[in-house]
C-alpha atoms as a PDB file:
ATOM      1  CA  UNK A   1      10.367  19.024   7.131  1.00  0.00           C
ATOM      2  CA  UNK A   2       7.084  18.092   6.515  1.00  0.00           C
ATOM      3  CA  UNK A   3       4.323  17.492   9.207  1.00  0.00           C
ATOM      4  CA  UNK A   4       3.301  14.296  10.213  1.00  0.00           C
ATOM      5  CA  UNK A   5      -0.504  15.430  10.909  1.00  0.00           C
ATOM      6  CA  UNK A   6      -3.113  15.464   8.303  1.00  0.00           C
ATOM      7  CA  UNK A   7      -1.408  16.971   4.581  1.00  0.00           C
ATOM      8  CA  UNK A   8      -3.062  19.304   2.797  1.00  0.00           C
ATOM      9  CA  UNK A   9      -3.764  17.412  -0.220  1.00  0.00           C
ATOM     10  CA  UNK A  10      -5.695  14.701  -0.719  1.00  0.00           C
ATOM     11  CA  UNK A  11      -4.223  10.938  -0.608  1.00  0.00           C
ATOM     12  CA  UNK A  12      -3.706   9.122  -3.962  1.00  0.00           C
ATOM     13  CA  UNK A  13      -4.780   5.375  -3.474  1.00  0.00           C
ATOM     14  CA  UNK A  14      -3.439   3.022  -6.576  1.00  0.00           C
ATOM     15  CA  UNK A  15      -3.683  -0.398  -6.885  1.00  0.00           C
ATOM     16  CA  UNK A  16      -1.410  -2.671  -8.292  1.00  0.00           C
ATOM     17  CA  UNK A  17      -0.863  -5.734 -10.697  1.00  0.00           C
ATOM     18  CA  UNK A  18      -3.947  -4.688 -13.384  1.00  0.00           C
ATOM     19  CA  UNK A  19      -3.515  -7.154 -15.823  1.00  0.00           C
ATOM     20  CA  UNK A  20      -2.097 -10.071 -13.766  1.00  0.00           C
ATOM     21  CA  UNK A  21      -5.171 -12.353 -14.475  1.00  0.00           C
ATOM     22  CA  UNK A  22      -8.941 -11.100 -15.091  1.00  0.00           C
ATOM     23  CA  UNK A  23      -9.998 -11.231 -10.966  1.00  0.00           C
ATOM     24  CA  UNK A  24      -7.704  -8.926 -10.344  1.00  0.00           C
ATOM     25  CA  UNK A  25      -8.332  -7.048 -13.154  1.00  0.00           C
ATOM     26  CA  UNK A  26     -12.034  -6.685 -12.756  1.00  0.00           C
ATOM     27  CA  UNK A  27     -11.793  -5.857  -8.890  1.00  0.00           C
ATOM     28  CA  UNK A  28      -9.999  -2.984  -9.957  1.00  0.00           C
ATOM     29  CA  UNK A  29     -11.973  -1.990 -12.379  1.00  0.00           C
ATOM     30  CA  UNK A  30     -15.294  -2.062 -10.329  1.00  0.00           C
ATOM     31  CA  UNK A  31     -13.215  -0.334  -7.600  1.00  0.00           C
ATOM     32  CA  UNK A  32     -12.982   2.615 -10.462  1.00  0.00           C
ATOM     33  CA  UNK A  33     -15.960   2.746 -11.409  1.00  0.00           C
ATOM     34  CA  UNK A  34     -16.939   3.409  -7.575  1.00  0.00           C
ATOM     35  CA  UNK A  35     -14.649   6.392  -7.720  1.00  0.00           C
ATOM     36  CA  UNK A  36     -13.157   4.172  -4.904  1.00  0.00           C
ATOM     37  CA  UNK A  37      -9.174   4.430  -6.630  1.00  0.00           C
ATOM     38  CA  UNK A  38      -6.695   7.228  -7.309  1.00  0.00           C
ATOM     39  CA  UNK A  39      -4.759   5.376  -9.888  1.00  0.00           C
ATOM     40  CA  UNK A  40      -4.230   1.446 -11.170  1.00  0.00           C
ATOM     41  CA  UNK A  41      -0.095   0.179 -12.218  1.00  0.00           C
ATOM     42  CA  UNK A  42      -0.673  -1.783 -15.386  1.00  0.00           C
ATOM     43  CA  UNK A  43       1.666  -5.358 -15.960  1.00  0.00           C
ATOM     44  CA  UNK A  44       2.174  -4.957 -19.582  1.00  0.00           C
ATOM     45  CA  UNK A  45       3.996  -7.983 -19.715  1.00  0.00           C
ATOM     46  CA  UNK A  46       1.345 -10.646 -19.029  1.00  0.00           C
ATOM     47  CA  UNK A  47      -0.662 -12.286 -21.488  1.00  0.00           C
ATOM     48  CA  UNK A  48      -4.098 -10.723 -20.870  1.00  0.00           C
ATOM     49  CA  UNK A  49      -2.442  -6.752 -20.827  1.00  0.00           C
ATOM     50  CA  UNK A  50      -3.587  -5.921 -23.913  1.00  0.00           C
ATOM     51  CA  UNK A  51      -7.784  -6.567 -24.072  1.00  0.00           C
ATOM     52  CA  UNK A  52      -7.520  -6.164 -20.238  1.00  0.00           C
ATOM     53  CA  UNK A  53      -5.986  -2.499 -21.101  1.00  0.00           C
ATOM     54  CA  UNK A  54      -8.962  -1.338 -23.289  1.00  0.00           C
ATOM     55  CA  UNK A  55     -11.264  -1.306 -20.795  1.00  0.00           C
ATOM     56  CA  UNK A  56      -9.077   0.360 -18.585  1.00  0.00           C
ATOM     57  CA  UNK A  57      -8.082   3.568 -20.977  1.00  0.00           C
ATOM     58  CA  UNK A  58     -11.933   4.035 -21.394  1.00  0.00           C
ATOM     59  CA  UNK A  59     -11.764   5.351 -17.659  1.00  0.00           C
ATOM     60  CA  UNK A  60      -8.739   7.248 -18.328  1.00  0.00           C
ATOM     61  CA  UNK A  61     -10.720  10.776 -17.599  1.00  0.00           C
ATOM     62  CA  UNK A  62     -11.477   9.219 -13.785  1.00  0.00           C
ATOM     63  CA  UNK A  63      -8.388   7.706 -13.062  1.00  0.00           C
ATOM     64  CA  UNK A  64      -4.574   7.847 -13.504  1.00  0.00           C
ATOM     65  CA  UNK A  65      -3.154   4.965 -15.108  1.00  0.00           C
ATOM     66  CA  UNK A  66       0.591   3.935 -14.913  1.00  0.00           C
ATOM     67  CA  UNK A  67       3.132   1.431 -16.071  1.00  0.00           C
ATOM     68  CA  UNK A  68       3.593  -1.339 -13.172  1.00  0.00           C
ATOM     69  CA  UNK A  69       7.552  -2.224 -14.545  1.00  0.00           C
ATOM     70  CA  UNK A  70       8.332  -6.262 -14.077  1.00  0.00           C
ATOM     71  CA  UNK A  71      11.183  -8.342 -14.237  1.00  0.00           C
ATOM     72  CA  UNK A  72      10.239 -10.846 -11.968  1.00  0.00           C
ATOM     73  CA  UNK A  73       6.910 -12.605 -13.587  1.00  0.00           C
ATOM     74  CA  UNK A  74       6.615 -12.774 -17.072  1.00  0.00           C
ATOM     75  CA  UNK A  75       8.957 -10.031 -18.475  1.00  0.00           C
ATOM     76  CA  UNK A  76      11.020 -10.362 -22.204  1.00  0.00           C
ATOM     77  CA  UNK A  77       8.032 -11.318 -23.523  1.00  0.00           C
ATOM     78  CA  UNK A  78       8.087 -14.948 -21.423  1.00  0.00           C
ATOM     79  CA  UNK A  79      10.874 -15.600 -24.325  1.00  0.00           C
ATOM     80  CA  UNK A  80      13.364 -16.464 -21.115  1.00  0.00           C
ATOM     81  CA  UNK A  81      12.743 -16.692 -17.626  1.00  0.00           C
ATOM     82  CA  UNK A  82      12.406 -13.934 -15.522  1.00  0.00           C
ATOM     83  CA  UNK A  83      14.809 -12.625 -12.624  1.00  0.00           C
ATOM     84  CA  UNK A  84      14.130 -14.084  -8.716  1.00  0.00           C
ATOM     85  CA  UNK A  85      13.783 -11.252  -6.635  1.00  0.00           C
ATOM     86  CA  UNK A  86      16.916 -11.559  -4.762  1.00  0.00           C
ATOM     87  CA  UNK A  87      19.009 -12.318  -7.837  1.00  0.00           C
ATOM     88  CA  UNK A  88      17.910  -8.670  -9.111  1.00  0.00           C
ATOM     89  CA  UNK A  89      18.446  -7.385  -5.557  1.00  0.00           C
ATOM     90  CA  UNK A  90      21.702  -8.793  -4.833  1.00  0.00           C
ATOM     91  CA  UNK A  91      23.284  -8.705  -8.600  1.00  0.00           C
ATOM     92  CA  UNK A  92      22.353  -4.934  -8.908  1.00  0.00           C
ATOM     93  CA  UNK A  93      24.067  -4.462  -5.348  1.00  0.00           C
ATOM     94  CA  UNK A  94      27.226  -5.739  -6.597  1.00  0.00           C
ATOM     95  CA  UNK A  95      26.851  -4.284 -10.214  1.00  0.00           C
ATOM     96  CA  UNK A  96      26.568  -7.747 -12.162  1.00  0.00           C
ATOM     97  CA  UNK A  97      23.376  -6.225 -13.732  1.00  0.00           C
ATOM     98  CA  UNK A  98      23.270  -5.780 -17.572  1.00  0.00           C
ATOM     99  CA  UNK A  99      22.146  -1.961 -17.557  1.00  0.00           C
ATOM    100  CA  UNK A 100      21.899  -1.623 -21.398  1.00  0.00           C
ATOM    101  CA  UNK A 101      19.666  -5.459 -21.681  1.00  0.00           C
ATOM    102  CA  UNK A 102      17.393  -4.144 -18.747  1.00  0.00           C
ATOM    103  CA  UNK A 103      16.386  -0.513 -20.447  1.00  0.00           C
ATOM    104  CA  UNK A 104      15.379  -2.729 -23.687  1.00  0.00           C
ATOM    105  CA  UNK A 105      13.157  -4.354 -21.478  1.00  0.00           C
ATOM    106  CA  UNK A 106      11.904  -0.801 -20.433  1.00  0.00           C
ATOM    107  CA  UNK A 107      11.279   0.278 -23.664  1.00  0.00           C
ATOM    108  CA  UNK A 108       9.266  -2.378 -25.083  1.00  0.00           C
ATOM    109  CA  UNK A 109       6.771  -2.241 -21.332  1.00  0.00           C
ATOM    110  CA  UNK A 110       6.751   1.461 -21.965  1.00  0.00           C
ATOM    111  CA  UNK A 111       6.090   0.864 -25.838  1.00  0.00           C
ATOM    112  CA  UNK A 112       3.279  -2.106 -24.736  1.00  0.00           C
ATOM    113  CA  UNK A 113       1.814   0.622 -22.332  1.00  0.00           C
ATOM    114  CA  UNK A 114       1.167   3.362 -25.270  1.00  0.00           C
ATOM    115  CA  UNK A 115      -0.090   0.972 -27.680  1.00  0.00           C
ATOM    116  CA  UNK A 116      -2.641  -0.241 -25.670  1.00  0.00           C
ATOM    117  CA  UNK A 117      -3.252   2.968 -23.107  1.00  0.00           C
ATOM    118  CA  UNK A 118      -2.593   5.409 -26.465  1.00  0.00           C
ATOM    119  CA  UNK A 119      -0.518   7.779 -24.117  1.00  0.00           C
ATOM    120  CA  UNK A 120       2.585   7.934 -21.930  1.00  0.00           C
ATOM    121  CA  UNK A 121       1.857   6.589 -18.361  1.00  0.00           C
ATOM    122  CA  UNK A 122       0.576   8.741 -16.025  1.00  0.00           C
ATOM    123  CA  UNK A 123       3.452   6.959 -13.088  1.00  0.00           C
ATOM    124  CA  UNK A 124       5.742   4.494 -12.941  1.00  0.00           C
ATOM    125  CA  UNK A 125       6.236   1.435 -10.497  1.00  0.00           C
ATOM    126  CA  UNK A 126       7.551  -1.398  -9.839  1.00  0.00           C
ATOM    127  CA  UNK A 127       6.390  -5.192  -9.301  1.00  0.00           C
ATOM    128  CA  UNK A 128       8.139  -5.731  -5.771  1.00  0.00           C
ATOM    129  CA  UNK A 129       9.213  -2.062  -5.911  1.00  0.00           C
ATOM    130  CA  UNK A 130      12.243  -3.232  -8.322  1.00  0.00           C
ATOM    131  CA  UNK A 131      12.904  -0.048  -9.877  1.00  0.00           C
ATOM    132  CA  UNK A 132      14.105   1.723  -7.000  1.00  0.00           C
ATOM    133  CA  UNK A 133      17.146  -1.378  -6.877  1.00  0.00           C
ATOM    134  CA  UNK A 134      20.561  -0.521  -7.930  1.00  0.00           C
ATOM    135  CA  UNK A 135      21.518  -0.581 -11.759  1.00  0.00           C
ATOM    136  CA  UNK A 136      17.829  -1.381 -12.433  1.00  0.00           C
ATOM    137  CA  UNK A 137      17.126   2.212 -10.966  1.00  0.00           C
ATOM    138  CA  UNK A 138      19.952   3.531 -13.912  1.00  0.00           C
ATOM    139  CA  UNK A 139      17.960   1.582 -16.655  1.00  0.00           C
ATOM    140  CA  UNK A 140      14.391   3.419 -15.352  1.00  0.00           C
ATOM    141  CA  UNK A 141      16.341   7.000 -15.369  1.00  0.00           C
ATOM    142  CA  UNK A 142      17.741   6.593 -18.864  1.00  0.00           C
ATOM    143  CA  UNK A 143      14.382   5.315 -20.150  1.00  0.00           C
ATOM    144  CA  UNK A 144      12.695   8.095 -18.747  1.00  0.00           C
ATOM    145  CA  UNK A 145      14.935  10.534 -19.588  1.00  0.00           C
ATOM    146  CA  UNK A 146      15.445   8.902 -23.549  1.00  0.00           C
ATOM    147  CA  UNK A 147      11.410   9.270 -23.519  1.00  0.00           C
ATOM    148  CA  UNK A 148       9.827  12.061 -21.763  1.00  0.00           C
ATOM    149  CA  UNK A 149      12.896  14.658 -20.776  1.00  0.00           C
ATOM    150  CA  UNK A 150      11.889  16.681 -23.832  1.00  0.00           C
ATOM    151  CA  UNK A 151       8.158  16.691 -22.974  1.00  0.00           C
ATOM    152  CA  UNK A 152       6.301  19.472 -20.889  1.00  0.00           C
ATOM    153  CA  UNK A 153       6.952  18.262 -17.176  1.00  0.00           C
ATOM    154  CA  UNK A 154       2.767  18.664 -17.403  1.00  0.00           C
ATOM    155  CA  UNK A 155       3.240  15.354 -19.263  1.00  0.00           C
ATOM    156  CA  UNK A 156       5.979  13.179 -17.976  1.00  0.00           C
ATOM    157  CA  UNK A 157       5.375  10.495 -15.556  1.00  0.00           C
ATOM    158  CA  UNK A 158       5.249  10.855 -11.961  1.00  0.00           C
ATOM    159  CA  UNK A 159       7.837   7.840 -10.406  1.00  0.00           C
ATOM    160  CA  UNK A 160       6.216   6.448  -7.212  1.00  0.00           C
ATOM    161  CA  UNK A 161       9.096   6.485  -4.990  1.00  0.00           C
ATOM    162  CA  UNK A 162       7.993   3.314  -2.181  1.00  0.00           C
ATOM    163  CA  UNK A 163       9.743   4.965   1.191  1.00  0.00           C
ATOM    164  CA  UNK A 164       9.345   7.151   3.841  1.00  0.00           C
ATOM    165  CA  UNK A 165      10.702   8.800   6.930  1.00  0.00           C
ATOM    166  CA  UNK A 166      12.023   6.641   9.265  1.00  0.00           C
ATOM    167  CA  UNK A 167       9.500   8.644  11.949  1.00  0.00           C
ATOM    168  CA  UNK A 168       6.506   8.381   9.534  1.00  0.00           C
ATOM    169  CA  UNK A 169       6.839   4.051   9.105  1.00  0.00           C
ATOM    170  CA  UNK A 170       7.612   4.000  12.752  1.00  0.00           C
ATOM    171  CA  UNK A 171       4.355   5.719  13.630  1.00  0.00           C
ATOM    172  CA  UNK A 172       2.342   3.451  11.543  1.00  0.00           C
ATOM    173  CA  UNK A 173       4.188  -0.094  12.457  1.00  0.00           C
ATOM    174  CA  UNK A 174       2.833  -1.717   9.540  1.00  0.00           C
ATOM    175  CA  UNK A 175       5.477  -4.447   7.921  1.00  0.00           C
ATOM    176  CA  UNK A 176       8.009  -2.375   9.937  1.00  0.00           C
ATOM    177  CA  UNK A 177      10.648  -4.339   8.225  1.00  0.00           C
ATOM    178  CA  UNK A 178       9.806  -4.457   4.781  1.00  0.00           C
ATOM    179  CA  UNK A 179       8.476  -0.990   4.555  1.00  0.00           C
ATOM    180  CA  UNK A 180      12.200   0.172   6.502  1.00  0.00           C
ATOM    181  CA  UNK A 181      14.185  -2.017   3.831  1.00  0.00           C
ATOM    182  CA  UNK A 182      12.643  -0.564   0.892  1.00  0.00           C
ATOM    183  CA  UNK A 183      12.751   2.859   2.301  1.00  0.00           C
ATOM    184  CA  UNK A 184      16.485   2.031   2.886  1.00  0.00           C
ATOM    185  CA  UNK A 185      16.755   0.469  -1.346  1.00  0.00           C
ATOM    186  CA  UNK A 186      14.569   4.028  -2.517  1.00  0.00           C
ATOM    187  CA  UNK A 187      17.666   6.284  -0.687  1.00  0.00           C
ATOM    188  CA  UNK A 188      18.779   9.100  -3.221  1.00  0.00           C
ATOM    189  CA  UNK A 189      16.263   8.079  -6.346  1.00  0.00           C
ATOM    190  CA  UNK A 190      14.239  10.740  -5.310  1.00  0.00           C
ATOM    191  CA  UNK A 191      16.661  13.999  -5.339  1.00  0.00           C
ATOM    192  CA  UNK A 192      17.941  12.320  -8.557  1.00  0.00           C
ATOM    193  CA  UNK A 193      14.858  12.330 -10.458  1.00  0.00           C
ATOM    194  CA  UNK A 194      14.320  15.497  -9.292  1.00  0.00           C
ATOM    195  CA  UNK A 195      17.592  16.563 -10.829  1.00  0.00           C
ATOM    196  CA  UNK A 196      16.552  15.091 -14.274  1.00  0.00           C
ATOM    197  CA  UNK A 197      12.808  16.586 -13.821  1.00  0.00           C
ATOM    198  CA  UNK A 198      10.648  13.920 -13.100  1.00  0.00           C
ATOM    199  CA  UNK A 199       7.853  14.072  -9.965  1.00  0.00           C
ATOM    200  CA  UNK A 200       7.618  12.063  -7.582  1.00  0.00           C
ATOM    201  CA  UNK A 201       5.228  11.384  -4.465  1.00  0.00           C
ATOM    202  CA  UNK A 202       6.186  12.566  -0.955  1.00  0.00           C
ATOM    203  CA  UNK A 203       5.377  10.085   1.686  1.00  0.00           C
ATOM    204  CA  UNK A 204       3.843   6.096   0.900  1.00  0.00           C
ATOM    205  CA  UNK A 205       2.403   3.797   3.244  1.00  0.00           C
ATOM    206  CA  UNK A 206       0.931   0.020   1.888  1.00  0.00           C
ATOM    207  CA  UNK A 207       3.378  -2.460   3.523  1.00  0.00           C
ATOM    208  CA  UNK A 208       1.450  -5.040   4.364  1.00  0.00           C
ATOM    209  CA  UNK A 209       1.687  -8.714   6.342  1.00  0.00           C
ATOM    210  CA  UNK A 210      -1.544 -10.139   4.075  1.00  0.00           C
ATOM    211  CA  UNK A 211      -3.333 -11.106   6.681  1.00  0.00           C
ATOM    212  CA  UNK A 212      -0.699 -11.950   9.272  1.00  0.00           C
ATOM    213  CA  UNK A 213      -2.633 -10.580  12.525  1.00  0.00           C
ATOM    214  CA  UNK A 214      -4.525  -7.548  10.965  1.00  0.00           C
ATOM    215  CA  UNK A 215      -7.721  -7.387   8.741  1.00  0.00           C
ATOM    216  CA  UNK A 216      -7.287  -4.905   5.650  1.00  0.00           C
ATOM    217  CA  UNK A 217      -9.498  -2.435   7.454  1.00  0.00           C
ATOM    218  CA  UNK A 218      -6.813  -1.989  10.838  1.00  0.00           C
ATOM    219  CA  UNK A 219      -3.967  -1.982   8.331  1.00  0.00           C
ATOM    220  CA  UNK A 220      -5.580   0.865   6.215  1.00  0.00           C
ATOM    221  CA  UNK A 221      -5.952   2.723   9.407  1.00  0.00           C
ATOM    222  CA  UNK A 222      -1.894   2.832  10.051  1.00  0.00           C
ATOM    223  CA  UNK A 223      -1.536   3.153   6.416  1.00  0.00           C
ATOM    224  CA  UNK A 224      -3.489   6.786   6.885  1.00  0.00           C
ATOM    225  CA  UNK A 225      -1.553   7.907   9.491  1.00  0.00           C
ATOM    226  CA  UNK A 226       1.531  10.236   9.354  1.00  0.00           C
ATOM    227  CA  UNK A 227       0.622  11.126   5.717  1.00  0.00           C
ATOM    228  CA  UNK A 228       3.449  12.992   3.639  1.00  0.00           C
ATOM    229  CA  UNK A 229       2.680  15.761   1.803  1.00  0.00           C
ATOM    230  CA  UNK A 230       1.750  14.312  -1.291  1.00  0.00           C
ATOM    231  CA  UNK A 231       1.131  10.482   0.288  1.00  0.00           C
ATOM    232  CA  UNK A 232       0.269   7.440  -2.122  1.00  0.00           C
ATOM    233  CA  UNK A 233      -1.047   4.335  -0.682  1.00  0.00           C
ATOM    234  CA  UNK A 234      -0.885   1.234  -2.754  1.00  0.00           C
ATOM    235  CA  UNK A 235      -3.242  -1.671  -2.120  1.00  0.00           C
ATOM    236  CA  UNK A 236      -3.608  -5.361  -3.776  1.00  0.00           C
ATOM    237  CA  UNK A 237      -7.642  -5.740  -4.804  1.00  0.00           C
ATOM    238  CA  UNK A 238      -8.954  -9.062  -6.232  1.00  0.00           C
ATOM    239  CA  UNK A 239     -12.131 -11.037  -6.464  1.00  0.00           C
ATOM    240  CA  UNK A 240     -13.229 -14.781  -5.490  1.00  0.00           C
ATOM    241  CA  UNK A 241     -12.551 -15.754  -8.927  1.00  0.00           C
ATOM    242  CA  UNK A 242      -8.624 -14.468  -8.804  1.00  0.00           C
ATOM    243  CA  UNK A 243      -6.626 -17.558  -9.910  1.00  0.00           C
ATOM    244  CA  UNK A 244      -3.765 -19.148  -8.424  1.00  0.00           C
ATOM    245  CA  UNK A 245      -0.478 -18.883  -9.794  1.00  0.00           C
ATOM    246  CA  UNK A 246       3.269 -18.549  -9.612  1.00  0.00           C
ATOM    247  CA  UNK A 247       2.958 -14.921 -11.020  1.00  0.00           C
ATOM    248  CA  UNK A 248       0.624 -14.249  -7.771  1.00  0.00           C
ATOM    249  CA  UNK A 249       1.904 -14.796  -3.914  1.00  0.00           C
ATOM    250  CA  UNK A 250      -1.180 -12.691  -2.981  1.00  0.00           C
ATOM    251  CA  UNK A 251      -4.143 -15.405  -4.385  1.00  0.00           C
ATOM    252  CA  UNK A 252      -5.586 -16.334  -1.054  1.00  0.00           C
ATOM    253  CA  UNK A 253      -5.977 -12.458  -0.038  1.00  0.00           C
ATOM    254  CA  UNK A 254      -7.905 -11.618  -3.286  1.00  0.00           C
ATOM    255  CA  UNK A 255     -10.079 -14.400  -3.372  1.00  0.00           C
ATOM    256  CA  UNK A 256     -10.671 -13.625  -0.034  1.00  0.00           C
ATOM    257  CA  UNK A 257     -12.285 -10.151  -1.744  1.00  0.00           C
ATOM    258  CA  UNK A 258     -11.068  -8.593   1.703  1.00  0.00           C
ATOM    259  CA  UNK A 259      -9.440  -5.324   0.071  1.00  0.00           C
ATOM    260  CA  UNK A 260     -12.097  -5.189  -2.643  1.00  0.00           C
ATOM    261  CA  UNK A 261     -14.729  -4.982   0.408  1.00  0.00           C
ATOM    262  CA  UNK A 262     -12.785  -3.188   2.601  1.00  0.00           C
ATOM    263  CA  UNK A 263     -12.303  -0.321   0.069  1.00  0.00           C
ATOM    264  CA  UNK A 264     -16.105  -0.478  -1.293  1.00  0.00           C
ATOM    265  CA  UNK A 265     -17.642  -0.333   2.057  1.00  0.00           C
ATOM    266  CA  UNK A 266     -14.764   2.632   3.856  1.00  0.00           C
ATOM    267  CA  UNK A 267     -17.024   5.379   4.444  1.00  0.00           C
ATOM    268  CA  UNK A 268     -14.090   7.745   5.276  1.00  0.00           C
ATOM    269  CA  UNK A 269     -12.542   7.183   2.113  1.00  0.00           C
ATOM    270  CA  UNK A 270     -14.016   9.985   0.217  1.00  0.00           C
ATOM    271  CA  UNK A 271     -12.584  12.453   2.222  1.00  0.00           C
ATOM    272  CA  UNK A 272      -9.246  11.702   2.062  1.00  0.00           C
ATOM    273  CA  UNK A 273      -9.306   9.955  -1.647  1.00  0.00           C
ATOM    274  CA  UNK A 274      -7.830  12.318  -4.575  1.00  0.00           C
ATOM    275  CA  UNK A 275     -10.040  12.019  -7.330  1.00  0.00           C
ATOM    276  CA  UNK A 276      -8.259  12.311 -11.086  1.00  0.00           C
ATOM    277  CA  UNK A 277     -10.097  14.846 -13.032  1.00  0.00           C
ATOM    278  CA  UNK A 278      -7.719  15.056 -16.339  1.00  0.00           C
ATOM    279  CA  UNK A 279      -7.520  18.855 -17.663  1.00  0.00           C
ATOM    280  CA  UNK A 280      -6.597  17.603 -21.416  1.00  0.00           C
ATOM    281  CA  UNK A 281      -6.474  15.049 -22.929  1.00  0.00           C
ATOM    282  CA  UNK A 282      -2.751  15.035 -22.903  1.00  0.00           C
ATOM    283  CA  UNK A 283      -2.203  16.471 -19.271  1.00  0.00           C
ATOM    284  CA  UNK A 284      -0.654  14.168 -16.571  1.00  0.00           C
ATOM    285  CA  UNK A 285      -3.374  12.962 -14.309  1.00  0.00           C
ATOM    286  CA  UNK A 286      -1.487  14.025 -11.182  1.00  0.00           C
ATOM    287  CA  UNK A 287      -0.926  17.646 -12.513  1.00  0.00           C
ATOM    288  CA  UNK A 288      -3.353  19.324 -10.252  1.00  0.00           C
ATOM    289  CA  UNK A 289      -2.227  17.145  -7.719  1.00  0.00           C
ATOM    290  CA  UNK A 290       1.206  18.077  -8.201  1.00  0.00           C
ATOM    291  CA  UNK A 291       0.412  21.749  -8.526  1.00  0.00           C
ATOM    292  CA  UNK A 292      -1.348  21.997  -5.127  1.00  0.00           C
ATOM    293  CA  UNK A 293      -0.336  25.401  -4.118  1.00  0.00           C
ATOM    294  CA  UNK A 294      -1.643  24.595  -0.221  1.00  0.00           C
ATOM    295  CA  UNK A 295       1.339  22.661   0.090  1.00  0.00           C
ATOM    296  CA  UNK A 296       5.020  24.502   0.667  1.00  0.00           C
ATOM    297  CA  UNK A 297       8.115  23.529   1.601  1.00  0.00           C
ATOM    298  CA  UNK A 298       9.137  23.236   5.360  1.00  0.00           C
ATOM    299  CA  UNK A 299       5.833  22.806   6.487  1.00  0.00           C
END
């Protein structure tokens, strides 16, 4: 089992929702150019993905970029309306999901992502962690393994896996509930991508309340404590001119700025941050991450 003290290799710190309207988008972007991010989830699916995308694969040597998967914004294009969370959460629990009609919708984010990134995604994600659900989880696997399972495992995607130990999210007591649900949703994805030869992280911390009783700054304390041994952190980053809209619960936080300043002004964060230095241009960002021979199993 691995120990709950400080890991061995250094935390990767992603933000999510690039492309889900130019504030956010250009927080993370100036958060990159800081060195102040591990890795940004792109939403191919909304409207501003593809310009948004070019600046973002121009910093491709300094940071990994990954595929942020959505079926609950603007997905299929905007042609029909997208899934309510708890419709996908409760349909794939009782296997109503259309497996087959949710893997097209895979492919053509995965396609979106390599036209506008010009290479497979470095990770994988979800928009409200929706790819670790049931069924939707079998239409992730098969596009993965349809895609990548004949590539060097140098190159596939890492799949960000949002759980933890039970001890670990107890220690930190940060959106106890939602971070012990989506643990609880994540059970077995990880062994089976394993099985079919896809990384994955090892420990995640990132819940938060948005600004339910803790600043940014306190909750980025718990979300550093009882790292894993190859921990990701995800975080929400916007600026005052974020817009308001259906697609984003999270407006008042980023026009707020308060992870955006909270990140830029961390003086600790150096020392824990892993910084992406790409060997190739066709190596996985997270390789030497990955390959971090400090770390072994059982410690």
């Amino acid at each position: 089992m691995a120990s709950l003290g400080a890991p061995p290799a250094k935390i990767v710190l992603c933000a999510d929702d690039f492309a889900l309207n130019p504030g956010v988008s250009s927080a993370i972007l100036a958060l990159v150019d800081k060195g102040r991010l591990s890795a940004v989830s792109g939403l191919t699916t909304m409207q501003g993905w593809r310009e948004q995308a070019k600046d973002l694969a121009l910093r491709a040597d300094r940071v990994a970029i990954g595929l942020h998967l959505d079926l609950s914004a603007r997905p299929f294009s905007g042609a029909r309306p997208a899934y309510p969370i708890g419709a996908l959460l409760w349909q794939g629990a009782l296997g109503r999901l259309d497996v087959a009609d949710l893997a097209k919708e895979f492919e053509r984010q995965f396609d979106a992502f390599e036209e506008a990134v010009g290479r497979a995604p470095d990770h994988v994600d979800g928009h409200h962690h929706v790819h670790v659900f049931l069924q939707i989880r079998d239409a992730l696997v098969a596009t993965l393994s349809r895609r990548y399972a004949q590539a060097p495992i140098h190159q596939r995607p890492l799949v960000r896996i949002p759980s933890d130990s039970a001890r670990a999210i107890l220690a930190r007591r940060a959106a106890l509930h939602k971070a012990l649900f989506v643990a609880a949703m994540s059970a077995g994805l990880r062994e089976r991508l394993r099985r079919e030869g896809f990384p994955c992280n090892e420990g995640f911390s990132g819940f938060s309340r948005f600004g339910k009783g803790r600043s940014f700054d306190e909750e980025l304390d718990l979300f550093l404590k009882s790292p894993g041994r190859r921990h990701m952190i995800m975080c929400h980053p916007g600026l005052a001119e974020t817009k308001a809209g259906a697609a984003d619960p999270l407006v008042k936080r980023r026009r707020e700025e308060e992870e955006y300043e909270t990140l830029l002004a961390r003086a600790d964060l150096p020392s824990w941050l892993f910084r992406v230095e790409r060997r190739g241009g066709e190596a996985n960002a997270f390789a030497q991450w990955l390959e971090d021979k400090t770390i072994e199993d059982g410690q």
